[in-house]
C-alpha atoms as a PDB file:
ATOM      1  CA  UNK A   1     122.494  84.199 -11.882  1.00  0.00           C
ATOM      2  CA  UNK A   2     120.412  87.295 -10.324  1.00  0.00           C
ATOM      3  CA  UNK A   3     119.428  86.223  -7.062  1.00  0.00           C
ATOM      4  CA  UNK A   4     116.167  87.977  -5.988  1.00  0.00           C
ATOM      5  CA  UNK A   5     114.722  88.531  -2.331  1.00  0.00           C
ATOM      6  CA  UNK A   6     114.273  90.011   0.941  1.00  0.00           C
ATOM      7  CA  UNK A   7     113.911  89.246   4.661  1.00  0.00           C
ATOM      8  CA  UNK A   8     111.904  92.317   5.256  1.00  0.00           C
ATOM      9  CA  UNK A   9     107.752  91.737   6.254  1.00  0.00           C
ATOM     10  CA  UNK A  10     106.225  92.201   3.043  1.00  0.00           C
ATOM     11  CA  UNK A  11     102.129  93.652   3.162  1.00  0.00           C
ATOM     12  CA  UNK A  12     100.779  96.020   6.090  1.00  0.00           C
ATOM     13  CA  UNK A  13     102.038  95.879   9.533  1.00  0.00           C
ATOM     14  CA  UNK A  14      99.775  97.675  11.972  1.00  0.00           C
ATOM     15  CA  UNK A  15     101.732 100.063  14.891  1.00  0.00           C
ATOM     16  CA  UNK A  16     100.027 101.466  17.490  1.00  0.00           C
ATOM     17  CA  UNK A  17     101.034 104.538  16.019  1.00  0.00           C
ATOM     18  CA  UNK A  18     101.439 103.859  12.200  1.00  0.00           C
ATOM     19  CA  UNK A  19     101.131 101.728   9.342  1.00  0.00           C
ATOM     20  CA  UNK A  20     103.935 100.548   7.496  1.00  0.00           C
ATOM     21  CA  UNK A  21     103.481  99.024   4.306  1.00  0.00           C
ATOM     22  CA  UNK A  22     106.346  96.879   2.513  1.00  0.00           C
ATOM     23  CA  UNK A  23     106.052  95.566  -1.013  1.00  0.00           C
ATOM     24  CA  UNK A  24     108.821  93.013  -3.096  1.00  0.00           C
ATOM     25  CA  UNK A  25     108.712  94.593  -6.566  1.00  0.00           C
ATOM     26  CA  UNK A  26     112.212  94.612  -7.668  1.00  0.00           C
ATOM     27  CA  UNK A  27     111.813  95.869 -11.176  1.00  0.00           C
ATOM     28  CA  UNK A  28     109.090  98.219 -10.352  1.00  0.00           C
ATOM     29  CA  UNK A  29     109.731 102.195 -11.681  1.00  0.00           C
ATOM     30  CA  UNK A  30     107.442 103.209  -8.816  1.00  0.00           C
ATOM     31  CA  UNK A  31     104.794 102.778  -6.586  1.00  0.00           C
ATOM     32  CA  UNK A  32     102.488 104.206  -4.671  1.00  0.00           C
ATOM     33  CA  UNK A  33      99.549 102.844  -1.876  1.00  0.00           C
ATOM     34  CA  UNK A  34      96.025 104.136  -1.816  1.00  0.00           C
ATOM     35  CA  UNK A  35      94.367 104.454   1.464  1.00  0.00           C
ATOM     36  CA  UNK A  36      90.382 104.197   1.361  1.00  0.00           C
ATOM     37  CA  UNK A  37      87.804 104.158   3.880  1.00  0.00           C
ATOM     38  CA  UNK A  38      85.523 101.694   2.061  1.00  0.00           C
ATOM     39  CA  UNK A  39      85.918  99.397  -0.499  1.00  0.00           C
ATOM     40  CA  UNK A  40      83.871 101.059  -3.342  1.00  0.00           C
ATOM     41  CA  UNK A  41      84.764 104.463  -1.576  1.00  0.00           C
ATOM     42  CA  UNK A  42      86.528 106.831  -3.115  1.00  0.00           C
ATOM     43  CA  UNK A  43      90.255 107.127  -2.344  1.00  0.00           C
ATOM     44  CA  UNK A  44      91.483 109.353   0.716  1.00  0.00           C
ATOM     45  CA  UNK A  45      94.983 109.039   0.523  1.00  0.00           C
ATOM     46  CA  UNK A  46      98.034 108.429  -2.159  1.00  0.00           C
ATOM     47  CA  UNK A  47     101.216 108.013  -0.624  1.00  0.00           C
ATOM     48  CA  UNK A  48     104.595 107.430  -2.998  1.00  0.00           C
ATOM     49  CA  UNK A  49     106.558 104.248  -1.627  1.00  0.00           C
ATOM     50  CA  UNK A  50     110.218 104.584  -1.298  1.00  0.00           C
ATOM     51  CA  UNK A  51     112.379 102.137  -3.073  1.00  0.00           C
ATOM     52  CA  UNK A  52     115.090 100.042  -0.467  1.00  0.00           C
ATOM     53  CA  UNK A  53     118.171  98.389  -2.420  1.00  0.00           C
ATOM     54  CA  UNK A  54     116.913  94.722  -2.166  1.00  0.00           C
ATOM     55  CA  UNK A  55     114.141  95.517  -3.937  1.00  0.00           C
ATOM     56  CA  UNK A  56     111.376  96.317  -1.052  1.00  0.00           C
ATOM     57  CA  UNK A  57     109.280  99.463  -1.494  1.00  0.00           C
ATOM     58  CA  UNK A  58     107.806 100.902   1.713  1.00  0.00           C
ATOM     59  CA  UNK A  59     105.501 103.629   3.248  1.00  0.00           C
ATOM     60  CA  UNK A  60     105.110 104.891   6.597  1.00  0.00           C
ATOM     61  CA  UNK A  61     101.906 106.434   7.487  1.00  0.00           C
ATOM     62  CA  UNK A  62     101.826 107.945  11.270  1.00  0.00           C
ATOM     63  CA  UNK A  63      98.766 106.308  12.055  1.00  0.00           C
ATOM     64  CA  UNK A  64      97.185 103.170  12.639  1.00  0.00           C
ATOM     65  CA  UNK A  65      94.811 102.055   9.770  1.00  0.00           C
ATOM     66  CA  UNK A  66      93.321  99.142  11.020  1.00  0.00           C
ATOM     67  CA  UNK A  67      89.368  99.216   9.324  1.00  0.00           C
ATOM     68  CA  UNK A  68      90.788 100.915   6.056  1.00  0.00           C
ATOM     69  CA  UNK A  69      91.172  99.684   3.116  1.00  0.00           C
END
């Protein structure tokens, strides 16, 4: 039986000096988080996630983005 999971912290953890975000999406091709400034905005930032073997993707963005969306 495939046995599926992770200990990482999965969603957006706020740094003083960056954001990292961490999503479970083991069967995922690829993915990518979009950075806006509003909610109906338009988008400011696409940033590819890099896959982790236990099936985590995560982004590091060398800022805090506390207030985005």
């Amino acid at each position: 039986m495939l046995s599926l999971g992770s200990d990482r912290p999965l969603g957006a953890q706020l740094e003083p000096d960056c954001t990292v975000f961490t999503l479970f999406a083991p069967r995922a091709a690829r993915v990518s988080v979009r950075i806006y400034d509003v909610p109906a905005g338009p988008m400011v930032l696409q940033v590819n996630m890099a896959r982790h073997g236990d099936g985590c993707w995560e982004a590091t963005l060398p800022e805090n983005l506390h207030g985005r969306f």
